[in-house]
PDB file of N, CA and C in Angstrom:
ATOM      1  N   UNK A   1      88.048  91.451 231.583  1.00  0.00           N
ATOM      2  CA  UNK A   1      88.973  91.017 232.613  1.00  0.00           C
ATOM      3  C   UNK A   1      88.444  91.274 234.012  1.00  0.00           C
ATOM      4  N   UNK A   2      87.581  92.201 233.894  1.00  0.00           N
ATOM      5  CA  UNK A   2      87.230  92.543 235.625  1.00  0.00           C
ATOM      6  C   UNK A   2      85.597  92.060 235.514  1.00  0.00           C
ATOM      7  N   UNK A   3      85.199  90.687 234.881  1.00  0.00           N
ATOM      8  CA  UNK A   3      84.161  90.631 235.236  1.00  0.00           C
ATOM      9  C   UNK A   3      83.647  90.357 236.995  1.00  0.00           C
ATOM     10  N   UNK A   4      84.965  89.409 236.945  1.00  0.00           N
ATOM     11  CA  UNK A   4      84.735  88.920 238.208  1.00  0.00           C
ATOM     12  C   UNK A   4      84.979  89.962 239.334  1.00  0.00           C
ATOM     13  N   UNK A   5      85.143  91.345 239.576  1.00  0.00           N
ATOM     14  CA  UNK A   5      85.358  91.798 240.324  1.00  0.00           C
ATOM     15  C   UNK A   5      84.498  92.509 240.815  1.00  0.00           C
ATOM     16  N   UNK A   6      84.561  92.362 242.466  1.00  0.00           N
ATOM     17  CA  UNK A   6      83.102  92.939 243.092  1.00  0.00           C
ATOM     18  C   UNK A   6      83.807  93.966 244.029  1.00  0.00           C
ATOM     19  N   UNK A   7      82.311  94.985 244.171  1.00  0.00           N
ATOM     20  CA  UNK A   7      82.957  96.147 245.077  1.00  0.00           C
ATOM     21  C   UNK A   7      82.142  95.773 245.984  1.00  0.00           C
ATOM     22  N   UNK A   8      82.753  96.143 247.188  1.00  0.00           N
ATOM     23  CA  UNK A   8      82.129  95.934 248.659  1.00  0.00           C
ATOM     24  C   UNK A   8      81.162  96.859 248.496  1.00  0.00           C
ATOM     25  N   UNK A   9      80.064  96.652 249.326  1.00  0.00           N
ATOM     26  CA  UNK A   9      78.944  97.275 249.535  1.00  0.00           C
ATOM     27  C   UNK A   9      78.640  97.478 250.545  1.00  0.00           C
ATOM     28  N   UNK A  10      78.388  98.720 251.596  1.00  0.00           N
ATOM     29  CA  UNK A  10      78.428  99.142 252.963  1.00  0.00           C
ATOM     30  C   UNK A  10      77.299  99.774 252.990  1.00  0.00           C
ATOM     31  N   UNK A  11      76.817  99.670 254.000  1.00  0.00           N
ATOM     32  CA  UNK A  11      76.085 101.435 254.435  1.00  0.00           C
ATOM     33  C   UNK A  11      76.877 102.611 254.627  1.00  0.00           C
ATOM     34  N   UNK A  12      77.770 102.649 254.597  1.00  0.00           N
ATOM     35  CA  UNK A  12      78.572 103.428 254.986  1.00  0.00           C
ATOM     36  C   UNK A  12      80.247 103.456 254.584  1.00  0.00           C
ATOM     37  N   UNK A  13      81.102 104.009 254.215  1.00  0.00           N
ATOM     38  CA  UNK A  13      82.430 104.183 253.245  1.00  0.00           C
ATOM     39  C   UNK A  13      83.120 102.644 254.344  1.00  0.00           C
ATOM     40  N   UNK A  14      83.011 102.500 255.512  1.00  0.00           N
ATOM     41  CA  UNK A  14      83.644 101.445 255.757  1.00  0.00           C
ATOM     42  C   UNK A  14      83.024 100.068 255.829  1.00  0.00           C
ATOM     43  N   UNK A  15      83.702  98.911 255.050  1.00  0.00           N
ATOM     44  CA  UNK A  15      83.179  98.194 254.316  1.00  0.00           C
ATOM     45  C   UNK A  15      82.900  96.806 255.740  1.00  0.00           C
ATOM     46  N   UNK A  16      81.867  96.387 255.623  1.00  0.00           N
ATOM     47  CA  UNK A  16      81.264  95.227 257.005  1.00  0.00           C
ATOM     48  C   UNK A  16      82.932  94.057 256.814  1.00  0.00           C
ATOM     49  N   UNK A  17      83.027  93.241 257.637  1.00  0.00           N
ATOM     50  CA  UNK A  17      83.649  92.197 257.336  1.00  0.00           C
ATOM     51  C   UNK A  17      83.402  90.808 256.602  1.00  0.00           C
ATOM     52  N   UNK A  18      81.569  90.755 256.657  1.00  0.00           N
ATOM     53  CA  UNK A  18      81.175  89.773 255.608  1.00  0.00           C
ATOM     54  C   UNK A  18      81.388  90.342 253.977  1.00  0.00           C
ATOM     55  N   UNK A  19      81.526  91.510 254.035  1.00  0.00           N
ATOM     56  CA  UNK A  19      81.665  92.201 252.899  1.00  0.00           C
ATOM     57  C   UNK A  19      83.162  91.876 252.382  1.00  0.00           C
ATOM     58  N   UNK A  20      84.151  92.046 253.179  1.00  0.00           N
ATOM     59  CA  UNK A  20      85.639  92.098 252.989  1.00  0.00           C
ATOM     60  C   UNK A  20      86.374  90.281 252.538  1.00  0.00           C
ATOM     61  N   UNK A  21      85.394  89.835 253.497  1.00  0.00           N
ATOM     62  CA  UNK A  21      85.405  87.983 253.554  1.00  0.00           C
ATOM     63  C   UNK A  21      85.079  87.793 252.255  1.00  0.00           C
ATOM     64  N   UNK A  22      84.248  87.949 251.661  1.00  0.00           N
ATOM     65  CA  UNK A  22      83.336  88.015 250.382  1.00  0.00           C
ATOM     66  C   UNK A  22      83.858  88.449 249.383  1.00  0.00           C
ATOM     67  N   UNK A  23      85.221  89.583 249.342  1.00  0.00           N
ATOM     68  CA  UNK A  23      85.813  89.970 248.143  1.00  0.00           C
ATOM     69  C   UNK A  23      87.254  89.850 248.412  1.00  0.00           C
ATOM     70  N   UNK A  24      87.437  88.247 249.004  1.00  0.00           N
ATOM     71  CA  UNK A  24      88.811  87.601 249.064  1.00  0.00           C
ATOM     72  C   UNK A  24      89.170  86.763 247.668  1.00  0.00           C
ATOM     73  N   UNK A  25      90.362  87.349 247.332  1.00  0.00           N
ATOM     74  CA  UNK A  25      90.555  86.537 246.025  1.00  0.00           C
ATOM     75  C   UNK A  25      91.792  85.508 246.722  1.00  0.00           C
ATOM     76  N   UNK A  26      92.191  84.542 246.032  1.00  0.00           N
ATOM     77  CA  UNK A  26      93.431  83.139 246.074  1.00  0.00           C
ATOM     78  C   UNK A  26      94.087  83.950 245.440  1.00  0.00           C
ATOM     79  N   UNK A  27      95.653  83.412 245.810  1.00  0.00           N
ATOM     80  CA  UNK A  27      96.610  83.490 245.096  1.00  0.00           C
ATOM     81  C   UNK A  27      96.732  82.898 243.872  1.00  0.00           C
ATOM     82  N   UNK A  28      95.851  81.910 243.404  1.00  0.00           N
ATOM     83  CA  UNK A  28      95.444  81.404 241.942  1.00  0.00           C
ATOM     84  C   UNK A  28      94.260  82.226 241.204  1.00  0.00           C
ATOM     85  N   UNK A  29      93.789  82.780 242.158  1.00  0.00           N
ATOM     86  CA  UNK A  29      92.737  83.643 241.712  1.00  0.00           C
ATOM     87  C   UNK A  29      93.264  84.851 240.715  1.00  0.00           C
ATOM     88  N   UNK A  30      94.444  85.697 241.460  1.00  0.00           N
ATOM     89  CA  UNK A  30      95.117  86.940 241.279  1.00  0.00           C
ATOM     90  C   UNK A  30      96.250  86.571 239.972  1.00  0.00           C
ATOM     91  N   UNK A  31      96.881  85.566 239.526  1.00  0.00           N
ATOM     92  CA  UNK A  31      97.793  85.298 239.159  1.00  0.00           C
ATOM     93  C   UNK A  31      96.874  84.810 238.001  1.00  0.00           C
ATOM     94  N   UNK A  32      95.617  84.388 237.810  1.00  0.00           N
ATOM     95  CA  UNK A  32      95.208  84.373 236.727  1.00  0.00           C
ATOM     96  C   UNK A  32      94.424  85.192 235.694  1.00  0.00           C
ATOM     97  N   UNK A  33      94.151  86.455 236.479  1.00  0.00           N
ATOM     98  CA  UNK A  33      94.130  87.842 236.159  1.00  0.00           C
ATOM     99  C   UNK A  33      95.201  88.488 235.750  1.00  0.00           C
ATOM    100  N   UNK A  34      96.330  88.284 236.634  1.00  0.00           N
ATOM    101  CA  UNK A  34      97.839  88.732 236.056  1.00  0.00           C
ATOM    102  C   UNK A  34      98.203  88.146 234.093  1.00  0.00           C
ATOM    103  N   UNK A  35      98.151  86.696 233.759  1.00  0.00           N
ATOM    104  CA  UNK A  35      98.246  85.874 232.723  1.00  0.00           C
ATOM    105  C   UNK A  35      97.165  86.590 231.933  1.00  0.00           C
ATOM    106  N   UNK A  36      96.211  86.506 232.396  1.00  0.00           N
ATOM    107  CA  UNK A  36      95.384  86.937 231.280  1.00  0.00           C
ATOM    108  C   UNK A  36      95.553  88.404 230.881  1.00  0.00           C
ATOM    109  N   UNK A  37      95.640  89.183 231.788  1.00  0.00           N
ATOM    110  CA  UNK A  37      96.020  90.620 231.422  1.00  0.00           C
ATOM    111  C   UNK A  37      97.350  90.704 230.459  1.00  0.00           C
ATOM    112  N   UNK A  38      98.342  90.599 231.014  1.00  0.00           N
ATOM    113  CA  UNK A  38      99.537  89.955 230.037  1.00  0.00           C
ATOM    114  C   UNK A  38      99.570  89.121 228.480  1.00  0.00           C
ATOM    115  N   UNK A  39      98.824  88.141 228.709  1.00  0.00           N
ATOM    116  CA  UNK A  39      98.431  87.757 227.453  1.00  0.00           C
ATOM    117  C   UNK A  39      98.100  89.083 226.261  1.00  0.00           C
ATOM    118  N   UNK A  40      96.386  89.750 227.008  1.00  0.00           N
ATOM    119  CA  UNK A  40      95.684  90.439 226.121  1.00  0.00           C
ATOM    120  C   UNK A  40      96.876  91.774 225.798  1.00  0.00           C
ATOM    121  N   UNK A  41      97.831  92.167 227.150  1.00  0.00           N
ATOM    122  CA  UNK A  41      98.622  93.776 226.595  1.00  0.00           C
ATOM    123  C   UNK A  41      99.644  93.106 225.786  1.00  0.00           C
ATOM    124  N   UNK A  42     100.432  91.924 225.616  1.00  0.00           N
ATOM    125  CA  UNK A  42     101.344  91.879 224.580  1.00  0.00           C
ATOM    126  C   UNK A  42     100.810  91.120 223.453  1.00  0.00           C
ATOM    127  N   UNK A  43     101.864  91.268 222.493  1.00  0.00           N
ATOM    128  CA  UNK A  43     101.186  90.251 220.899  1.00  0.00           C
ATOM    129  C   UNK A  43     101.827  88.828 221.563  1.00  0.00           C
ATOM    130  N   UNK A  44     101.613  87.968 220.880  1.00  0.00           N
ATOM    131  CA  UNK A  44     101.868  86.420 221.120  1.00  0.00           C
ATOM    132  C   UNK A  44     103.243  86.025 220.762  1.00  0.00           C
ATOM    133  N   UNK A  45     103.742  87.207 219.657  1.00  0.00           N
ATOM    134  CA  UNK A  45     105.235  87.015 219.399  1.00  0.00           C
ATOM    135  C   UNK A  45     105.866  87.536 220.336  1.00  0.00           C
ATOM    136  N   UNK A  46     105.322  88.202 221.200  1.00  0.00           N
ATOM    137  CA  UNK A  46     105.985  88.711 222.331  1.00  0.00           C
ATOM    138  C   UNK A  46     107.041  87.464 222.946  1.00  0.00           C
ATOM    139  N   UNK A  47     105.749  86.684 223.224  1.00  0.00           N
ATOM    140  CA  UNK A  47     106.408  85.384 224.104  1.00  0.00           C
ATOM    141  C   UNK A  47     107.280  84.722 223.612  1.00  0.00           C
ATOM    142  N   UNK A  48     107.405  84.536 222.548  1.00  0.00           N
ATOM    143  CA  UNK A  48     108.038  83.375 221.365  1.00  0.00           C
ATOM    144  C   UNK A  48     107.197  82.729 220.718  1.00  0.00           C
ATOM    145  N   UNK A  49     106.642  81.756 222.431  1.00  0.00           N
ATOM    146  CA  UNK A  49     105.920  80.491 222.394  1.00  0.00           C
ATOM    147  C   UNK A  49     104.892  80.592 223.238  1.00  0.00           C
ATOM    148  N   UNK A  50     104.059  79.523 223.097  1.00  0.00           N
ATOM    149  CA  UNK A  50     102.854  79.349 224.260  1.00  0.00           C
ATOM    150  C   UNK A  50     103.446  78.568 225.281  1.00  0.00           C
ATOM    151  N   UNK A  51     104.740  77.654 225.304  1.00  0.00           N
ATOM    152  CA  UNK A  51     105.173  76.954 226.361  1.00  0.00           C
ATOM    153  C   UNK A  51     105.907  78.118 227.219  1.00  0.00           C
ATOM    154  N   UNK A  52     106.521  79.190 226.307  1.00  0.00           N
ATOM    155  CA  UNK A  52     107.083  80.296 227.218  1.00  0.00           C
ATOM    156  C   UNK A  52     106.321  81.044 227.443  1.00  0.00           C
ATOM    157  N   UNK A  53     105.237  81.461 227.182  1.00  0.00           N
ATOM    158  CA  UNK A  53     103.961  81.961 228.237  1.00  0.00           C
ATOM    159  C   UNK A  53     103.678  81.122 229.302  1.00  0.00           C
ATOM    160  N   UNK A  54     103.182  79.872 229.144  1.00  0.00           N
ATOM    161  CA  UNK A  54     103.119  79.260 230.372  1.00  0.00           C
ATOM    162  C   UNK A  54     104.186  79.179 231.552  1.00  0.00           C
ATOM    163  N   UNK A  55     105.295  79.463 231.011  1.00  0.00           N
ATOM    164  CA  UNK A  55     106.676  79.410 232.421  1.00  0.00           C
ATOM    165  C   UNK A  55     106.344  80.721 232.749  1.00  0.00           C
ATOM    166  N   UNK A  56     106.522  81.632 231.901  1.00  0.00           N
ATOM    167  CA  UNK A  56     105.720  82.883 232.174  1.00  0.00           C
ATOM    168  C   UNK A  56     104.953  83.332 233.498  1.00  0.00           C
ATOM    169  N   UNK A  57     103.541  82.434 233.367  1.00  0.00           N
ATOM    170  CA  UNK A  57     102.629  82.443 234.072  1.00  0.00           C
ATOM    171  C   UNK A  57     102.812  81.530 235.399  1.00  0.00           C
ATOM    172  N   UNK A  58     103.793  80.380 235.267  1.00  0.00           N
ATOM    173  CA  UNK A  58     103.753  79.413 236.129  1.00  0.00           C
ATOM    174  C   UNK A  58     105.055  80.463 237.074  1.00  0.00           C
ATOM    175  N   UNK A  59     105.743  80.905 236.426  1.00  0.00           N
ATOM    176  CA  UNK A  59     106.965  81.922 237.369  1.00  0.00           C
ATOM    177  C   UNK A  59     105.939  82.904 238.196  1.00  0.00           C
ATOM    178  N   UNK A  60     105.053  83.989 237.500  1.00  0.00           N
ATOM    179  CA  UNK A  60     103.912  84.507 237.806  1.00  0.00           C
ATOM    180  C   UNK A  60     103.586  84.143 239.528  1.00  0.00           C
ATOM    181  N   UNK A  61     103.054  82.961 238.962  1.00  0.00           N
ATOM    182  CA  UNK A  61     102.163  82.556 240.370  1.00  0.00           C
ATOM    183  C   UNK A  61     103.328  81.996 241.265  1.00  0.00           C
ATOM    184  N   UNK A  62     104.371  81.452 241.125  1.00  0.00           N
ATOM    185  CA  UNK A  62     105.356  81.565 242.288  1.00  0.00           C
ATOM    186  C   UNK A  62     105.352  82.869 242.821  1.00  0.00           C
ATOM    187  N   UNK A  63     105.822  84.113 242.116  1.00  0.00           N
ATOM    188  CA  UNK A  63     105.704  85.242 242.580  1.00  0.00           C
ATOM    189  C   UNK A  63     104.812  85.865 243.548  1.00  0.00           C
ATOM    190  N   UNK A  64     103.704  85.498 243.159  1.00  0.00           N
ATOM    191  CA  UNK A  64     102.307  86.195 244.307  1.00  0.00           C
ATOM    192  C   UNK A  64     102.119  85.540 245.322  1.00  0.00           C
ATOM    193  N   UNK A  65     102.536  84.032 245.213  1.00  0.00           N
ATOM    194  CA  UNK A  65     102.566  83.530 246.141  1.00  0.00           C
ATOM    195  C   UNK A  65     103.687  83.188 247.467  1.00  0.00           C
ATOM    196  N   UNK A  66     104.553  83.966 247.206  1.00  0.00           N
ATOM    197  CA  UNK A  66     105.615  84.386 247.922  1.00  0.00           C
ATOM    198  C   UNK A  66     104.997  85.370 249.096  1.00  0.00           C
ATOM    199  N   UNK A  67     105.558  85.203 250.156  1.00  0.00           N
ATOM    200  CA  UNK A  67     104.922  85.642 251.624  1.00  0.00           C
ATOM    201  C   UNK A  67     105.918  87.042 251.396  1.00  0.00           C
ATOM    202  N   UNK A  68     105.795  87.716 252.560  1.00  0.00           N
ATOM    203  CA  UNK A  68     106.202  89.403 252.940  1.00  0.00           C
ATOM    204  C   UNK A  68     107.654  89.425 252.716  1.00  0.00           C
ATOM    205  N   UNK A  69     108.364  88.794 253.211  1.00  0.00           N
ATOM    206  CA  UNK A  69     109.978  88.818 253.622  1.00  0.00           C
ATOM    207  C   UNK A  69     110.514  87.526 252.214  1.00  0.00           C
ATOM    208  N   UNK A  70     110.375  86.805 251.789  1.00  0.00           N
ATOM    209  CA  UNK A  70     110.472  86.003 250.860  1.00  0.00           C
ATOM    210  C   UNK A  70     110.919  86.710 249.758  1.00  0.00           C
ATOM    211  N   UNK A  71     111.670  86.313 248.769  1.00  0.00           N
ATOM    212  CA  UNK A  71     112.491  86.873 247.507  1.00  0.00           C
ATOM    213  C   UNK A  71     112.344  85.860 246.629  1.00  0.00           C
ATOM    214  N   UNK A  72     112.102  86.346 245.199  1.00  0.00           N
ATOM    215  CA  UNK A  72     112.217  85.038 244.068  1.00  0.00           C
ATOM    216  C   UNK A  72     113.904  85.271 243.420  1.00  0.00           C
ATOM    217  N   UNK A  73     114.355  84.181 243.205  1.00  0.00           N
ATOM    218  CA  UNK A  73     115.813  83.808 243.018  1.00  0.00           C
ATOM    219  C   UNK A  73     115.886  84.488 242.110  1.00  0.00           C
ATOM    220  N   UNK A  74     116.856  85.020 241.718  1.00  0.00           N
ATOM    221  CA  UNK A  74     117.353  85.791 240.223  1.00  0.00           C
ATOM    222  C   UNK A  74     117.262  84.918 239.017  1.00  0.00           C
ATOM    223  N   UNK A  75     118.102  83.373 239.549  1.00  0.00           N
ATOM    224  CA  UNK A  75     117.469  82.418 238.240  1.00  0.00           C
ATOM    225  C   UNK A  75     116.460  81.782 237.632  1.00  0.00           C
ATOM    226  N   UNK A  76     115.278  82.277 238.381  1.00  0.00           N
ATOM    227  CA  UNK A  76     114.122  81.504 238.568  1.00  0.00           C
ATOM    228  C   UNK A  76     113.150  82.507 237.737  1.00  0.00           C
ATOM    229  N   UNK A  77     113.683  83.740 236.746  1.00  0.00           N
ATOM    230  CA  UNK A  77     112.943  84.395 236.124  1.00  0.00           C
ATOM    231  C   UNK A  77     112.953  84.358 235.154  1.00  0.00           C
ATOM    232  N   UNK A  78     114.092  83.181 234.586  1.00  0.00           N
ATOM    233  CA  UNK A  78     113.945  82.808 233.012  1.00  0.00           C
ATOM    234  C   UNK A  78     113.943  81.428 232.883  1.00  0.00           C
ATOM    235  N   UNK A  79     113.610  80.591 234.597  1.00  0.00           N
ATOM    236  CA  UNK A  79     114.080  79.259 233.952  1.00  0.00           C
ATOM    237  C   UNK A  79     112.868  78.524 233.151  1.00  0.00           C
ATOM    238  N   UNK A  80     113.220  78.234 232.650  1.00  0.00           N
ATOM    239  CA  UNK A  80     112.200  77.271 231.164  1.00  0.00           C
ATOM    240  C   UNK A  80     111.875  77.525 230.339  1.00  0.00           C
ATOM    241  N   UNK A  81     112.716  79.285 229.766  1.00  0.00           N
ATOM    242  CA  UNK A  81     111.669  80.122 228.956  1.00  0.00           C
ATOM    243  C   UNK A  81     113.448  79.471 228.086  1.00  0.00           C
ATOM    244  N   UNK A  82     112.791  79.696 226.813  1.00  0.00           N
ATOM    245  CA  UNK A  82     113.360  79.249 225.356  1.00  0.00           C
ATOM    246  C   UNK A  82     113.803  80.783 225.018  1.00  0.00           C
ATOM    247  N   UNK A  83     114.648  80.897 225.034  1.00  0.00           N
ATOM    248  CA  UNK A  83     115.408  82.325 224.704  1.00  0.00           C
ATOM    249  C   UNK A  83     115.156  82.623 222.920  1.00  0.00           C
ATOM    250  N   UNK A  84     115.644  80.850 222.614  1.00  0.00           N
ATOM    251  CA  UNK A  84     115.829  81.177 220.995  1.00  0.00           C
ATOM    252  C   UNK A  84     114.648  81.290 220.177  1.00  0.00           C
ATOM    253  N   UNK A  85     113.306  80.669 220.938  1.00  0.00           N
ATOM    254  CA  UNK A  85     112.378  80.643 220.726  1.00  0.00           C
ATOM    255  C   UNK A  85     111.571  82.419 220.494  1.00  0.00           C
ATOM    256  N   UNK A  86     111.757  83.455 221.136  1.00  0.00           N
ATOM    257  CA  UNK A  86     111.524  84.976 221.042  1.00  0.00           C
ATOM    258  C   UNK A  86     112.511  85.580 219.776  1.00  0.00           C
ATOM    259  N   UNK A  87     112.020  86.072 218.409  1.00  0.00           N
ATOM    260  CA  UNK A  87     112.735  86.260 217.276  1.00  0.00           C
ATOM    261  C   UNK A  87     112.685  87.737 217.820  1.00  0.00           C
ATOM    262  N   UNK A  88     112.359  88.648 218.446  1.00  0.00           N
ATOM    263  CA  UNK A  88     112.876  90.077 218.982  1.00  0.00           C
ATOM    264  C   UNK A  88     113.362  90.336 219.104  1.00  0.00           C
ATOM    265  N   UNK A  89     114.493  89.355 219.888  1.00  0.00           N
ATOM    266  CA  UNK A  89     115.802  89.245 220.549  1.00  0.00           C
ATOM    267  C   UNK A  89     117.014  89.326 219.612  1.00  0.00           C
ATOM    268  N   UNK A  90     116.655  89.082 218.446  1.00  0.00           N
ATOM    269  CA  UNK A  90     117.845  88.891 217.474  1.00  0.00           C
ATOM    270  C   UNK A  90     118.026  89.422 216.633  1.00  0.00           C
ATOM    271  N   UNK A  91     116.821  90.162 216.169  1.00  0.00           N
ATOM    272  CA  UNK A  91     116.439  91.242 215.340  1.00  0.00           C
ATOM    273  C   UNK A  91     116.775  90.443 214.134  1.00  0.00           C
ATOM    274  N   UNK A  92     117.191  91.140 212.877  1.00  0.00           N
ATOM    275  CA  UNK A  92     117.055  90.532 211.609  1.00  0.00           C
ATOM    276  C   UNK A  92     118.251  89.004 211.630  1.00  0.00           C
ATOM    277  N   UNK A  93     118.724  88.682 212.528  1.00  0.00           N
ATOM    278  CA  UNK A  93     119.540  87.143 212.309  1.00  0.00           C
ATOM    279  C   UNK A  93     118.764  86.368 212.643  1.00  0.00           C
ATOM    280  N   UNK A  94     117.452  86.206 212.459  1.00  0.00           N
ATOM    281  CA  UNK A  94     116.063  85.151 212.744  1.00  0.00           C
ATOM    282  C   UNK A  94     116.712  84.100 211.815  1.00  0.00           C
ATOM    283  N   UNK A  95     116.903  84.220 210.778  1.00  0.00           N
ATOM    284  CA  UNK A  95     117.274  83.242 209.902  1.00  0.00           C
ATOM    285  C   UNK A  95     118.405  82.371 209.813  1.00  0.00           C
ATOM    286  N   UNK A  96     119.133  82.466 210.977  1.00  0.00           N
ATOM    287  CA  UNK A  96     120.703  82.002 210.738  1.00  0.00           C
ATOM    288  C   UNK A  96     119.966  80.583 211.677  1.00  0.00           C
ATOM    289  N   UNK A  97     120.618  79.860 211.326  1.00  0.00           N
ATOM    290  CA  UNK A  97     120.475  78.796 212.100  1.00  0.00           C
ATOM    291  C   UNK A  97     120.906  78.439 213.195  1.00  0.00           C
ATOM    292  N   UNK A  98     122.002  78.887 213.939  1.00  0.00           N
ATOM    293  CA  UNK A  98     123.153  79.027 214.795  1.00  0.00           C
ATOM    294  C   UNK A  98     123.567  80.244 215.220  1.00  0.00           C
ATOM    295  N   UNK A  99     123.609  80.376 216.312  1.00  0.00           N
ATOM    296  CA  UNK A  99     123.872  82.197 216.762  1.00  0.00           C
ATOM    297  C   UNK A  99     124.690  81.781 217.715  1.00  0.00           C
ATOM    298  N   UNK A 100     125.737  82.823 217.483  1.00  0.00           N
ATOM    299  CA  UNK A 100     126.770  82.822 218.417  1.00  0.00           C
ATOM    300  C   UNK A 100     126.911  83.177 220.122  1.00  0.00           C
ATOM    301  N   UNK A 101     127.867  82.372 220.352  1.00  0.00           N
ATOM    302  CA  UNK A 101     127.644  82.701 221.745  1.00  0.00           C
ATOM    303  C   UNK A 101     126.952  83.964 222.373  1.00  0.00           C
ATOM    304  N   UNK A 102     127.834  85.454 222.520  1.00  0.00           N
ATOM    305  CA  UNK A 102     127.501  86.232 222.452  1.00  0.00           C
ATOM    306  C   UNK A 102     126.477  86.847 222.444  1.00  0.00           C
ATOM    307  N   UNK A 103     125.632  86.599 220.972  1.00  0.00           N
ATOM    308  CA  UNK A 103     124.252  86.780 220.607  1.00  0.00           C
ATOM    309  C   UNK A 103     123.075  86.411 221.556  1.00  0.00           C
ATOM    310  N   UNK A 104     123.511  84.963 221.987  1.00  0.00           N
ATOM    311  CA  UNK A 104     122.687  84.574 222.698  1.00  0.00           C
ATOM    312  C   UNK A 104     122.403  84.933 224.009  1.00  0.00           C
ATOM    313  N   UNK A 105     123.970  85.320 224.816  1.00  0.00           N
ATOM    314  CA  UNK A 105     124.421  85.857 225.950  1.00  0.00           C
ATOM    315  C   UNK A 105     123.508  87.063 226.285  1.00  0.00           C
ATOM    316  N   UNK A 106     123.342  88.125 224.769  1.00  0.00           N
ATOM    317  CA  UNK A 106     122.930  89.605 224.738  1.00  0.00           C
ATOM    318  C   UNK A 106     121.553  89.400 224.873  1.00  0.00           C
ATOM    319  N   UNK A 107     120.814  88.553 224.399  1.00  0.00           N
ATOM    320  CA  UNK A 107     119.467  88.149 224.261  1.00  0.00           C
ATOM    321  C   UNK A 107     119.016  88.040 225.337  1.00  0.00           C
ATOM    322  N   UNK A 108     119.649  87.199 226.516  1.00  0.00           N
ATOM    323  CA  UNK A 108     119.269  86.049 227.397  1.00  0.00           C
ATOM    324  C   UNK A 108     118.935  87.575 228.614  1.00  0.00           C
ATOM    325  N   UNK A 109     120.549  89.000 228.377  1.00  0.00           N
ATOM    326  CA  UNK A 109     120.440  89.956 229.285  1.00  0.00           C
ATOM    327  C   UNK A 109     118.885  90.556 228.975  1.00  0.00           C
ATOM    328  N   UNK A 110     118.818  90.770 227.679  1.00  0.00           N
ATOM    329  CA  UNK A 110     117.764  92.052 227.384  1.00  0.00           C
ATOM    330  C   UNK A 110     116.942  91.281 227.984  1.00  0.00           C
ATOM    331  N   UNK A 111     116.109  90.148 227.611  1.00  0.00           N
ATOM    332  CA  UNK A 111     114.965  89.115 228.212  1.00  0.00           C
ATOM    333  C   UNK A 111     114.996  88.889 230.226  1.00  0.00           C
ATOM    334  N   UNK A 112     115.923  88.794 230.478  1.00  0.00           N
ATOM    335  CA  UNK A 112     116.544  89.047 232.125  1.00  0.00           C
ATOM    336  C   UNK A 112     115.569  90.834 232.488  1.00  0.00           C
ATOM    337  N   UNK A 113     116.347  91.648 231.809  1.00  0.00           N
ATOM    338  CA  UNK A 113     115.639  93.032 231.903  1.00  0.00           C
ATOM    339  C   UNK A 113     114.371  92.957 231.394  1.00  0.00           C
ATOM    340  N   UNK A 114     113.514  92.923 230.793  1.00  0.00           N
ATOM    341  CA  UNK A 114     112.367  92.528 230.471  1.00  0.00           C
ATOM    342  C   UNK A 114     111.795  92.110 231.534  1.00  0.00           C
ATOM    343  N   UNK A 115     112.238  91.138 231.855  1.00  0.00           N
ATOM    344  CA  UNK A 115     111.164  90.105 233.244  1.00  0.00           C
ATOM    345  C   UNK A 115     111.316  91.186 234.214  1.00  0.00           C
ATOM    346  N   UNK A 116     112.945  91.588 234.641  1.00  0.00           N
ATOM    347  CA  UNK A 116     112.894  92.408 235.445  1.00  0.00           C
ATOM    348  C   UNK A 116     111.651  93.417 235.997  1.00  0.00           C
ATOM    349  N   UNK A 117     111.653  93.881 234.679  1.00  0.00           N
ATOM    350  CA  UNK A 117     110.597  95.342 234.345  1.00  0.00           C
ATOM    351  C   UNK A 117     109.362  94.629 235.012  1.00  0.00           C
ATOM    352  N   UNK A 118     109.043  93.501 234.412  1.00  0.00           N
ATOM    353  CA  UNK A 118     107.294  92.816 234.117  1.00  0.00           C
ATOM    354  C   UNK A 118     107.310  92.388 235.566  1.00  0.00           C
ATOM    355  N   UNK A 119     108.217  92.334 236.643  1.00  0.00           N
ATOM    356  CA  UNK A 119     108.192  91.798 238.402  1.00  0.00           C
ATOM    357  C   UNK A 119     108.333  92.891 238.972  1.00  0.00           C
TER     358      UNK A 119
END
């Protein structure tokens, strides 16, 4: 994961500015270090899905790319992710075909707290 990462090199502990210019990463840069790190620390059932990794990652990079004073919306941390799609959430009623309101309600909080944690 850190191939790409370079340490400034000085004569001295404070680093030149071609040096600092030189170990500028993008906000696509950072956010795809974020995904990939994420990927490799959870299992894949983590996610559910690979389409809910990608909202995942695509929420992700809204995030970093948000300026100083800027806030990401409260609804904007689960939108596109497939709730029913994550079998964690439900523990042994994986098999029911239909889950009750409720169930889903309790799911949708714990997964809300989750993202919470992971922002």
């Amino acid at each position: 994961l850190l191939s790409d990462y370079k340490q400034c090199k000085g004569s001295d502990d404070t680093p030149s500015l071609a040096d600092l210019s030189a170990s500028f990463l993008t906000g696509d840069q950072v956010a795809s270090f974020i995904c990939s790190c994420l990927w490799s620390a959870f299992p894949a059932s983590y996610w559910g899905s690979r389409a809910n990794f990608d909202m995942i990652c695509s929420t992700a990079t809204r995030f970093i790319k948000l300026r100083r004073r800027e806030q990401m919306p409260e609804g904007e941390l689960l939108k596109g992710i497939k709730v029913t799609d994550i079998k964690w959430l439900f523990g042994d009623r994986t098999t029911q075909k239909t889950r009750s309101r409720s169930d889903h309600e309790a799911g949708t909080i714990l997964l809300q707290n989750a993202m919470h944690w992971l922002y």
